[in-house]
C-alpha atoms as a PDB file:
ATOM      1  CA  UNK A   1      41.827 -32.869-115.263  1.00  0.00           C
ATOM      2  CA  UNK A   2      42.959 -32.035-111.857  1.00  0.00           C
ATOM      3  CA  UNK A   3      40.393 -31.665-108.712  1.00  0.00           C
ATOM      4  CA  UNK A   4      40.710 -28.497-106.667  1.00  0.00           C
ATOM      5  CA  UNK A   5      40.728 -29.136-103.176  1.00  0.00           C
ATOM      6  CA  UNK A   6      37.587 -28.096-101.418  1.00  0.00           C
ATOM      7  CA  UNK A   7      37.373 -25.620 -99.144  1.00  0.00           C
ATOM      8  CA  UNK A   8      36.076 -26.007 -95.635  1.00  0.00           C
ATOM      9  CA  UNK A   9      34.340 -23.438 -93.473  1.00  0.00           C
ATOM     10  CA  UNK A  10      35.437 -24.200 -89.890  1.00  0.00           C
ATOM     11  CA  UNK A  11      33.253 -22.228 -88.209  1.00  0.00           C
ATOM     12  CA  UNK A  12      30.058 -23.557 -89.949  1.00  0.00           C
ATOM     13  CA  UNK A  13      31.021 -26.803 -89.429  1.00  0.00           C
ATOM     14  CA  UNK A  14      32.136 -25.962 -85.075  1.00  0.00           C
ATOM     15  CA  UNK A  15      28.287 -24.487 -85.299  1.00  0.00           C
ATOM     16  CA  UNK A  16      26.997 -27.653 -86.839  1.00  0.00           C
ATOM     17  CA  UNK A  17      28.889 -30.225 -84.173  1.00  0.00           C
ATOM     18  CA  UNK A  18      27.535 -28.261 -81.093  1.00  0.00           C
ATOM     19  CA  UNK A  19      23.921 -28.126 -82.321  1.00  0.00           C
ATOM     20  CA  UNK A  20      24.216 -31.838 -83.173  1.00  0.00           C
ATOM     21  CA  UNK A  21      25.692 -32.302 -79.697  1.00  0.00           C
ATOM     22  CA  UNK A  22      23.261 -29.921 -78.140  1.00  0.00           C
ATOM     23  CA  UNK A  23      20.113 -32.157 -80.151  1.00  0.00           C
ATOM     24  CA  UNK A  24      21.726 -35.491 -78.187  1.00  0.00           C
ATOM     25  CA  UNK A  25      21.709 -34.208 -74.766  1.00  0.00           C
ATOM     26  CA  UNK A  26      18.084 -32.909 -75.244  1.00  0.00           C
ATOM     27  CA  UNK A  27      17.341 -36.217 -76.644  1.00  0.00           C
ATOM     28  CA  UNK A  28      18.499 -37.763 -73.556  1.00  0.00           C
ATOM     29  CA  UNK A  29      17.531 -35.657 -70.784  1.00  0.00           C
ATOM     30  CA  UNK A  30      14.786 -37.152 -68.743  1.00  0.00           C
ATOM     31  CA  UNK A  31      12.537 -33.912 -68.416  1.00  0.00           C
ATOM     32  CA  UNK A  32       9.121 -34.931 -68.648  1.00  0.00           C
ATOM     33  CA  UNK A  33       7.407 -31.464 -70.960  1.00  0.00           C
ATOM     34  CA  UNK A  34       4.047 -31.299 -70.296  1.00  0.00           C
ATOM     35  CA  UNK A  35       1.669 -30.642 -73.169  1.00  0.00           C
ATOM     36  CA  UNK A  36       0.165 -26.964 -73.143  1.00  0.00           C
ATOM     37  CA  UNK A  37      -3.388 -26.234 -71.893  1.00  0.00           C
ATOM     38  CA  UNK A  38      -6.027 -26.095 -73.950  1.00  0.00           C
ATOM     39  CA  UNK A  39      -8.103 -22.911 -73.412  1.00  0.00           C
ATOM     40  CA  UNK A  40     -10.789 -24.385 -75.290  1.00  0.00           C
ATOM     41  CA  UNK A  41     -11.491 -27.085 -73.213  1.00  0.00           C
ATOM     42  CA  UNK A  42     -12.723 -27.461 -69.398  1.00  0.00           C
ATOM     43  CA  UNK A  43     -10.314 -29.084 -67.010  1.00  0.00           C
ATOM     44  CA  UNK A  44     -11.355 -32.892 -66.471  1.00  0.00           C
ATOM     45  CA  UNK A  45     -12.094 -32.450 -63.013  1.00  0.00           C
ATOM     46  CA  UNK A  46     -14.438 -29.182 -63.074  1.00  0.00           C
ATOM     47  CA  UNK A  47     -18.206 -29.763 -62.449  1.00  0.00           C
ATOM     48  CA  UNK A  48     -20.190 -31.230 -64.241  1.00  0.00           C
ATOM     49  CA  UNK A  49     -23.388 -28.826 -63.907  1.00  0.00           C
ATOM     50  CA  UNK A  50     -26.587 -30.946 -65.285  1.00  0.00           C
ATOM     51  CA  UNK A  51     -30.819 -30.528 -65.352  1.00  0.00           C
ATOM     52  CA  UNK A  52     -31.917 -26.457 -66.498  1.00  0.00           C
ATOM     53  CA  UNK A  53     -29.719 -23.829 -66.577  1.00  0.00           C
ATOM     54  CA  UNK A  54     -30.792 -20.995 -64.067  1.00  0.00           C
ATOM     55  CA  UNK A  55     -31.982 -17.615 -65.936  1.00  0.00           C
ATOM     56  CA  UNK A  56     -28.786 -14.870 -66.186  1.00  0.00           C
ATOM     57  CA  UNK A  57     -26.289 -17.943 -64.692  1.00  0.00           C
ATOM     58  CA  UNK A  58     -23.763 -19.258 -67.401  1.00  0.00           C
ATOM     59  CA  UNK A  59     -21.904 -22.499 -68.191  1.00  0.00           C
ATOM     60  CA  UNK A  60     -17.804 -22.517 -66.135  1.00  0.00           C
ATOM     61  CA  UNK A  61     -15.432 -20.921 -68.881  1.00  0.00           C
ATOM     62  CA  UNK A  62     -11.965 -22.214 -68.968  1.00  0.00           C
ATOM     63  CA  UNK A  63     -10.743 -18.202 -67.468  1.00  0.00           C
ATOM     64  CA  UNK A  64     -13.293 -18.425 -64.525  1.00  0.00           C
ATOM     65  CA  UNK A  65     -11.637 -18.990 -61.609  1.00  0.00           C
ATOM     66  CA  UNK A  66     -11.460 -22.952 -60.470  1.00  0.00           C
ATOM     67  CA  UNK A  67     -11.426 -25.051 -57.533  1.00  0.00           C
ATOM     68  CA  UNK A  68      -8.189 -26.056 -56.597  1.00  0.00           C
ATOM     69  CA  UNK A  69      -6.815 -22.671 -58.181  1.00  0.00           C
ATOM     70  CA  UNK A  70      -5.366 -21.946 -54.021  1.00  0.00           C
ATOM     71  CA  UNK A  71      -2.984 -24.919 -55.010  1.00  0.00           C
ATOM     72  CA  UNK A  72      -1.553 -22.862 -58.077  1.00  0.00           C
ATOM     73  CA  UNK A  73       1.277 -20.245 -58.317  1.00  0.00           C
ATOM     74  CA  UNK A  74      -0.221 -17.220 -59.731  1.00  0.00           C
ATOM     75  CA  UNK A  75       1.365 -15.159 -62.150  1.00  0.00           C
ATOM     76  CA  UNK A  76       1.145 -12.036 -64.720  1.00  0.00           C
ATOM     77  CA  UNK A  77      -0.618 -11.931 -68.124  1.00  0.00           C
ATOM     78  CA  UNK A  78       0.781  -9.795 -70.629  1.00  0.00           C
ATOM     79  CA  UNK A  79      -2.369  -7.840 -71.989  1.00  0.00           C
ATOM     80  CA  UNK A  80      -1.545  -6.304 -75.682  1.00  0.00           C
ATOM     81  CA  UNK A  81      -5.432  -5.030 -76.216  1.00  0.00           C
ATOM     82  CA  UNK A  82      -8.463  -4.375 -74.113  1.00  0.00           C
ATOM     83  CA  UNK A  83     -11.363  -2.952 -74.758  1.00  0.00           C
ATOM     84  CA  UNK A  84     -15.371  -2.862 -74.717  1.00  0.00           C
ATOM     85  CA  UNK A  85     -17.572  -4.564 -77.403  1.00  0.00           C
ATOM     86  CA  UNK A  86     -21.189  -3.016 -77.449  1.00  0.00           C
ATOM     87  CA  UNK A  87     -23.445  -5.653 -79.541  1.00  0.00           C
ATOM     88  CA  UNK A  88     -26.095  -4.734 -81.717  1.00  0.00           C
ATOM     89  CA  UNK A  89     -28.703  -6.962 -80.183  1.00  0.00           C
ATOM     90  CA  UNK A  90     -32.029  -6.568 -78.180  1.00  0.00           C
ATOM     91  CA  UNK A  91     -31.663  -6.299 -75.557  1.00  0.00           C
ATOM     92  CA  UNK A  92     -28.513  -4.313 -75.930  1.00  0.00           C
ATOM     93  CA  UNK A  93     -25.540  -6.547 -74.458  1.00  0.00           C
ATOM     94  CA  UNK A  94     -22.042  -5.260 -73.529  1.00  0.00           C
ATOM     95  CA  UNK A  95     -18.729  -7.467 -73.427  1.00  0.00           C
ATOM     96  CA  UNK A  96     -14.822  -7.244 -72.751  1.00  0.00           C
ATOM     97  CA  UNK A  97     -12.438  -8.689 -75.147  1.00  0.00           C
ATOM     98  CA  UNK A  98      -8.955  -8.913 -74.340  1.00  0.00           C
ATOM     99  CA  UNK A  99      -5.752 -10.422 -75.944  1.00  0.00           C
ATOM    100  CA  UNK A 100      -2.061 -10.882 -74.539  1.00  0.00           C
ATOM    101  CA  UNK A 101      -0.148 -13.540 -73.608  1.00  0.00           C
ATOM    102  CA  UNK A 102       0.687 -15.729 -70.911  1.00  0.00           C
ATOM    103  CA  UNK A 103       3.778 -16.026 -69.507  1.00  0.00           C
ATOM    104  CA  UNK A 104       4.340 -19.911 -71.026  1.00  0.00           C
ATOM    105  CA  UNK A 105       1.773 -22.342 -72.262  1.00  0.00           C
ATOM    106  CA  UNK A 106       1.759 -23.695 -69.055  1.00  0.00           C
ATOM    107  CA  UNK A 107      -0.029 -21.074 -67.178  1.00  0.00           C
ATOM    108  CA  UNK A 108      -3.855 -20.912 -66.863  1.00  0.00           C
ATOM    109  CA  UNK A 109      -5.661 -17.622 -67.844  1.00  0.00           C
ATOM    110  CA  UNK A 110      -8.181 -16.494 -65.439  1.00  0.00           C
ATOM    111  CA  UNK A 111     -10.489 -13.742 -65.037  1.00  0.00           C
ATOM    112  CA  UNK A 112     -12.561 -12.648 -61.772  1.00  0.00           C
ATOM    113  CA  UNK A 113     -14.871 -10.530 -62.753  1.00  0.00           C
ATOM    114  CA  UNK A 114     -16.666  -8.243 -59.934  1.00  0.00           C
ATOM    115  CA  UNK A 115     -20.282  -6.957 -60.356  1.00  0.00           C
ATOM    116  CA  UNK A 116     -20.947  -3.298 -60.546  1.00  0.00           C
ATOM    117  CA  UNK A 117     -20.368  -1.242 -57.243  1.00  0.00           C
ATOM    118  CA  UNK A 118     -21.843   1.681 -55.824  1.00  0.00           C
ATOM    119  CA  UNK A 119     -20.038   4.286 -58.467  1.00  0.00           C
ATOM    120  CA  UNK A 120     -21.214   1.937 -61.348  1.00  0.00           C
ATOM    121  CA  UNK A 121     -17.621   0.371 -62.212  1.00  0.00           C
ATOM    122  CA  UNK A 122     -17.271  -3.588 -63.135  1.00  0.00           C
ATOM    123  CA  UNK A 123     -13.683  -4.515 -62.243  1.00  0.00           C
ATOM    124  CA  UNK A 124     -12.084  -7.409 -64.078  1.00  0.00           C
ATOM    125  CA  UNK A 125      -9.107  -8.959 -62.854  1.00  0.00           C
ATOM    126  CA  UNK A 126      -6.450 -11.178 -65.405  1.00  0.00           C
ATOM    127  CA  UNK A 127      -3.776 -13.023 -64.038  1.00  0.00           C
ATOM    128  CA  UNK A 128      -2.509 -16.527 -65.080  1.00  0.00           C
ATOM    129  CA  UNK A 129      -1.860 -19.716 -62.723  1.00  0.00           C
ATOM    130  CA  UNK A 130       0.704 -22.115 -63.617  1.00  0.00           C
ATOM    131  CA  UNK A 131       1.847 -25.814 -61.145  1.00  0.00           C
ATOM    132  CA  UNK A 132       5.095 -24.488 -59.789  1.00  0.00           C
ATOM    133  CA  UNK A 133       6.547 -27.625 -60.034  1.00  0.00           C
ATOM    134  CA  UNK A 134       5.800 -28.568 -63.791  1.00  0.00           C
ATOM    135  CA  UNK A 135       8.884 -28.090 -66.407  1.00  0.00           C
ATOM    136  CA  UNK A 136       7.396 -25.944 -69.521  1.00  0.00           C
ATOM    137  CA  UNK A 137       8.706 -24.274 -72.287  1.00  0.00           C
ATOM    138  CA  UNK A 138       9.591 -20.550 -71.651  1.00  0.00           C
ATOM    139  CA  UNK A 139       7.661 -19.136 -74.693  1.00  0.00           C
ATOM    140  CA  UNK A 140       4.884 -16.919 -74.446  1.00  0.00           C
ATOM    141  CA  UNK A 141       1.350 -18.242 -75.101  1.00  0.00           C
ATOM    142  CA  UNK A 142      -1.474 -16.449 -76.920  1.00  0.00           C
ATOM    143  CA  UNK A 143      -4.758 -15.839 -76.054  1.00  0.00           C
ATOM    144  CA  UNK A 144      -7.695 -13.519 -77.247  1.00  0.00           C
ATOM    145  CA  UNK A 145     -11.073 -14.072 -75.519  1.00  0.00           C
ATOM    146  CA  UNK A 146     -14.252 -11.995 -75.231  1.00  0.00           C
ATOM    147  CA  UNK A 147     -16.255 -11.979 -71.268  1.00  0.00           C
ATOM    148  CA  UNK A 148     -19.862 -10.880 -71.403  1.00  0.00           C
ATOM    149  CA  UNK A 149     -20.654  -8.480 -68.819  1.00  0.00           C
ATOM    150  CA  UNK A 150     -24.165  -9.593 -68.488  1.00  0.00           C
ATOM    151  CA  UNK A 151     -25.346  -6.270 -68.285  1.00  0.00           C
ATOM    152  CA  UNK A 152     -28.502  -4.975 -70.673  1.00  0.00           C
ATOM    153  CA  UNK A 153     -28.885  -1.542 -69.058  1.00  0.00           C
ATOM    154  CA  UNK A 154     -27.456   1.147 -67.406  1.00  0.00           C
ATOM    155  CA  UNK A 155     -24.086   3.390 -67.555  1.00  0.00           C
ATOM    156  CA  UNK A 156     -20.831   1.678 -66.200  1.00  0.00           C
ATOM    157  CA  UNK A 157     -16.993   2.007 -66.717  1.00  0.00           C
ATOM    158  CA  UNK A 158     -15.063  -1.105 -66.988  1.00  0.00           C
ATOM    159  CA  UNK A 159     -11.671  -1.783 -65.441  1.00  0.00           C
ATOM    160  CA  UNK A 160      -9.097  -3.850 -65.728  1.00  0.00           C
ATOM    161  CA  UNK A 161      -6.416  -4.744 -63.641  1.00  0.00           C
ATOM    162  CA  UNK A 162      -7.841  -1.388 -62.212  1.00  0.00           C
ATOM    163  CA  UNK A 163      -7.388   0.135 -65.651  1.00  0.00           C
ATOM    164  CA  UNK A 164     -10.064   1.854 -66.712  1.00  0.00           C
ATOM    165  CA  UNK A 165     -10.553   0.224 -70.668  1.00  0.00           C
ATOM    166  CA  UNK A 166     -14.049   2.136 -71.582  1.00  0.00           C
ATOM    167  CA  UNK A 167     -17.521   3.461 -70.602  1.00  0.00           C
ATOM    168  CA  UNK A 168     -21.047   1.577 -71.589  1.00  0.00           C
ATOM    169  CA  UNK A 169     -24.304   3.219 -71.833  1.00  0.00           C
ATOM    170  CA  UNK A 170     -26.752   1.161 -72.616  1.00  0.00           C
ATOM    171  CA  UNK A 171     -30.354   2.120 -72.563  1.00  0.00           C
END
C-alpha cells in the first residue's frame, strides 16, 4: 500500500501562524484592561444616604449624574428606542425607558433629567462619561433602563436629547 502525500493549504496555515503570533504579543503586552462597569451597582464612593427617606425624593441610580462626573470625558450614547411607559397604577405614574448603547463598556450612562417648564415639557438628557485615560475595549455596550418621571398628574411632552419621544396625560 502506498501513502499519498498530503496536501497542505498554505494560506490556512500563513492565517494560523499570524493569529498564533498575534495571541503572543497580546499575551505579552502590558495594557492593564479595566473590567466594565456595572450599571447595576452604585459606584463605591457615592453617598451613602441613611435615617427616612424624604416623601417624592428617590435613592442615587447608577445614570444620575455623580460627583466627580466634572473629572470625566463625556461622550455620546447611541439610543436605538425611546419612548413613554404610562403604568396602570393609582395614582397614575408615567416613565421613560430607553435602550442603546454606549460607546465601550467603559463609559458611564447618565441621565439629567429637568422638571417640567413653563410649556409643560420634561427634558431628559443621555450622554455617557468614560476616564480618558483608561485603555478599554472598543465594543459597544448595552443598556436598557426605565426613569420615572415622578409625575401623577397633568399633560406634558417628554424630550430627549431635545427629541420630542411622546405626550402624557394623566388625570
Amino acid at each position: 500500500m502506498k501513502n499519498k502525500p498530503v496536501k497542505t493549504n498554505h494560506r490556512t496555515s500563513r492565517a494560523f501562524s499570524a493569529l498564533f503570533i498575534l495571541v503572543i504579543l497580546a499575551a505579552c503586552g502590558s495594557v492593564e484592561m479595566v473590567p466594565p462597569p456595572d450599571p447595576t451597582r452604585l459606584p463605591p464612593d457615592a453617598p451613602v444616604q441613611s435615617g427616612e427617606a424624604t416623601p417624592g425624593a428617590t435613592a442615587p441610580r447608577p445614570y444620575d449624574p455623580q460627583p466627580g462626573d466634572d473629572s470625566l470625558q463625556r461622550g455620546p450614547v447611541f439610543l436605538d428606542e425611546s419612548g413613554v411607559l404610562l403604568m396602570e397604577s393609582y395614582p397614575p405614574q408615567a416613565a421613560v425607558r430607553l435602550v442603546g448603547n454606549l460607546p465601550t463598556p467603559c463609559h458611564s450612562l447618565r441621565v439629567r433629567m429637568s422638571p417640567p417648564d413653563a410649556e409643560n415639557r420634561i427634558r431628559l438628557e443621555a450622554y455617557s462619561l468614560v476616564d480618558a485615560g483608561v485603555v478599554c475595549a472598543e465594543v459597544l455596550q448595552p443598556f436598557e433602563i426605565t426613569i420615572p418621571l415622578g409625575i401623577t398628574s397633568g399633560n406634558y411632552h417628554v424630550l430627549v436629547n431635545e427629541t420630542e419621544i411622546g405626550t402624557i396625560e394623566l388625570q
